[in-house]
Protein backbone atom coordinates (compact mmCIF):
# COMPACT_ATOMS: atom_id res chain seq x y z
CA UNK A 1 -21.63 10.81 -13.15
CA UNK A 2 -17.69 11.13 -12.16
CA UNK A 3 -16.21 8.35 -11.44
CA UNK A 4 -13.70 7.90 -8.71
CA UNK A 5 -11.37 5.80 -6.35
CA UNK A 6 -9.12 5.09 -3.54
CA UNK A 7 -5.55 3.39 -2.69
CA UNK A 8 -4.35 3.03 0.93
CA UNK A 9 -0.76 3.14 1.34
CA UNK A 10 1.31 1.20 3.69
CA UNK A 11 1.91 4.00 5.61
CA UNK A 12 -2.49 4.45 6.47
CA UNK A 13 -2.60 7.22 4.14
CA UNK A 14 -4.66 7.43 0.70
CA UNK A 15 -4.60 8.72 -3.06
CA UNK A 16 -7.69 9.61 -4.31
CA UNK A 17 -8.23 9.74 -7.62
CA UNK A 18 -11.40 11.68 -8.94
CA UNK A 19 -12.42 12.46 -12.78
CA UNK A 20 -14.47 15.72 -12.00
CA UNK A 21 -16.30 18.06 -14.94
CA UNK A 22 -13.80 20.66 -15.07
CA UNK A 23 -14.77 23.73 -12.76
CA UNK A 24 -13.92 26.92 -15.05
CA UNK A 25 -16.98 25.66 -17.09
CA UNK A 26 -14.85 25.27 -20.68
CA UNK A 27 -16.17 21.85 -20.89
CA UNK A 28 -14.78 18.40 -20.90
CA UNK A 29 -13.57 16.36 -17.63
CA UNK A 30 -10.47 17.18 -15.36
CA UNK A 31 -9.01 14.20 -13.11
CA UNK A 32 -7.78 14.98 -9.54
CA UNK A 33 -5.02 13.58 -7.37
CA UNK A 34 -5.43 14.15 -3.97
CA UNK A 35 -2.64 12.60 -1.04
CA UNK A 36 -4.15 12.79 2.68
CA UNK A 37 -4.68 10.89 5.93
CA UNK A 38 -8.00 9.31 5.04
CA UNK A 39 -10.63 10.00 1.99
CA UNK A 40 -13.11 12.26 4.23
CA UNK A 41 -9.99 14.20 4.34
CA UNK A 42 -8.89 14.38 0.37
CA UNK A 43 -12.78 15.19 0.09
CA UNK A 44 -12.29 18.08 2.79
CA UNK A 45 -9.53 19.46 0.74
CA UNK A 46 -11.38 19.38 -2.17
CA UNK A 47 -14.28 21.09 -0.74
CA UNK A 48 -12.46 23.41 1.33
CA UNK A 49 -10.91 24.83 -2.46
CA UNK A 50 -14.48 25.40 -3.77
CA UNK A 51 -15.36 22.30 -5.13
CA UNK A 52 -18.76 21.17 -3.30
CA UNK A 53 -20.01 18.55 -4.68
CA UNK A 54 -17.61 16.41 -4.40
CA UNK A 55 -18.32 12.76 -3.81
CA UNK A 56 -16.44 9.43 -4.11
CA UNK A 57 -18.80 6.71 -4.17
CA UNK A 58 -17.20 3.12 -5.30
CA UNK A 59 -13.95 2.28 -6.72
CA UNK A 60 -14.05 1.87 -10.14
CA UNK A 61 -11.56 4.17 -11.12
CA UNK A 62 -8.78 3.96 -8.65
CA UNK A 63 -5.61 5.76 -8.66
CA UNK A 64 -3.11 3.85 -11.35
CA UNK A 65 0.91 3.72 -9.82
CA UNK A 66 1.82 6.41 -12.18
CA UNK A 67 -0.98 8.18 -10.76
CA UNK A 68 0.11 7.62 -7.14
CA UNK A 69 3.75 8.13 -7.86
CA UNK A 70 3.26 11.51 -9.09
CA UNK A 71 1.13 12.56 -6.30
CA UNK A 72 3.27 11.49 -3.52
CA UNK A 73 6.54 13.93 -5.03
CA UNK A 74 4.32 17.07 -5.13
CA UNK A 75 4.80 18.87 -2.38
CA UNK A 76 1.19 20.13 -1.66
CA UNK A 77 -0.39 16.31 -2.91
CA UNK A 78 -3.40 17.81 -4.86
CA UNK A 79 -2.45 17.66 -8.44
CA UNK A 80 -5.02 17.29 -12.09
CA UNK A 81 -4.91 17.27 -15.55
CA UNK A 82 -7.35 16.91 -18.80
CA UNK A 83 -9.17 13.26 -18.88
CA UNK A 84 -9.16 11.41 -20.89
CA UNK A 85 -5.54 11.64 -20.07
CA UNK A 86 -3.08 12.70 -22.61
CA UNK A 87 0.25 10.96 -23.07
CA UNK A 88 2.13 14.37 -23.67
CA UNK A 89 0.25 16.74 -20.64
CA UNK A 90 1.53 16.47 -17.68
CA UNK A 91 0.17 17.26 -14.10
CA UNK A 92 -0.78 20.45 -12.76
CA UNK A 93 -0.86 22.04 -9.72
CA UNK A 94 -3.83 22.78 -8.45
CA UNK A 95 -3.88 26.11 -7.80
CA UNK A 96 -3.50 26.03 -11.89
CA UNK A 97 -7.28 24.67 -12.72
CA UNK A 98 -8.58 27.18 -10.03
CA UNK A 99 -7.30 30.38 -11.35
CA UNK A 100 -5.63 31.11 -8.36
C-alpha cells in the first residue's frame, strides 16, 4: 500500500508527501510533493491530474525539510521523483511523470 504524510506550515498551509506506484505503468514507485491550502485540497489536485485513487491515510511517511523546501520554490507546488529516492535525481515537474 503507498504510504504517505502531511506537514502544516506556519502559514495553515500543507506539504503532502505521497509515494504512489508510478502511473505510466513502467514499474517501481514515484513520490509526490504536493503544496496547498489543506490535504483534501493536495488530494484534489492530484485527482483532478488523473490520478484517482489517491488516498493519504496516516502519517508515516511525512514530508522530510528537504522535501518541503523544494516544494515551496516551485512555482506550481506539485513536484515527484523515483522512490526510493536517489541522491543524484532531482525533482520533476509534474507535468514530466504525466506525459503532458
Amino acid at each position: 500500500m503507498p504510504g504517505g504524510g502531511f506537514v502544516r506550515l506556519p502559514g495553515g498551509s500543507v506539504v503532502v508527501a505521497l509515494t504512489l506506484p508510478r502511473p505510466s505503468g513502467e514499474g517501481g514507485n514515484v513520490r509526490v510533493l504536493v503544496h496547498a491550502a489543506n490535504r483534501a485540497r493536495a488530494l484534489t489536485r492530484l485527482r483532478n491530474l488523473g490520478m484517482r485513487a489517491v488516498y493519504l491515510r496516516g502519517n508515516d511517511q511525512a514530508p522530510t525539510p528537504d522535501e518541503v523546501t523544494a516544494v515551496l520554490h516551485h512555482p506550481d507546488g506539485l513536484l515527484w521523483r523515483s522512490a526510493p529516492d536517489r541522491a543524484q535525481e532531482l525533482w520533476h515537474p509534474i507535468r514530466a511523470l504525466l506525459g503532458g
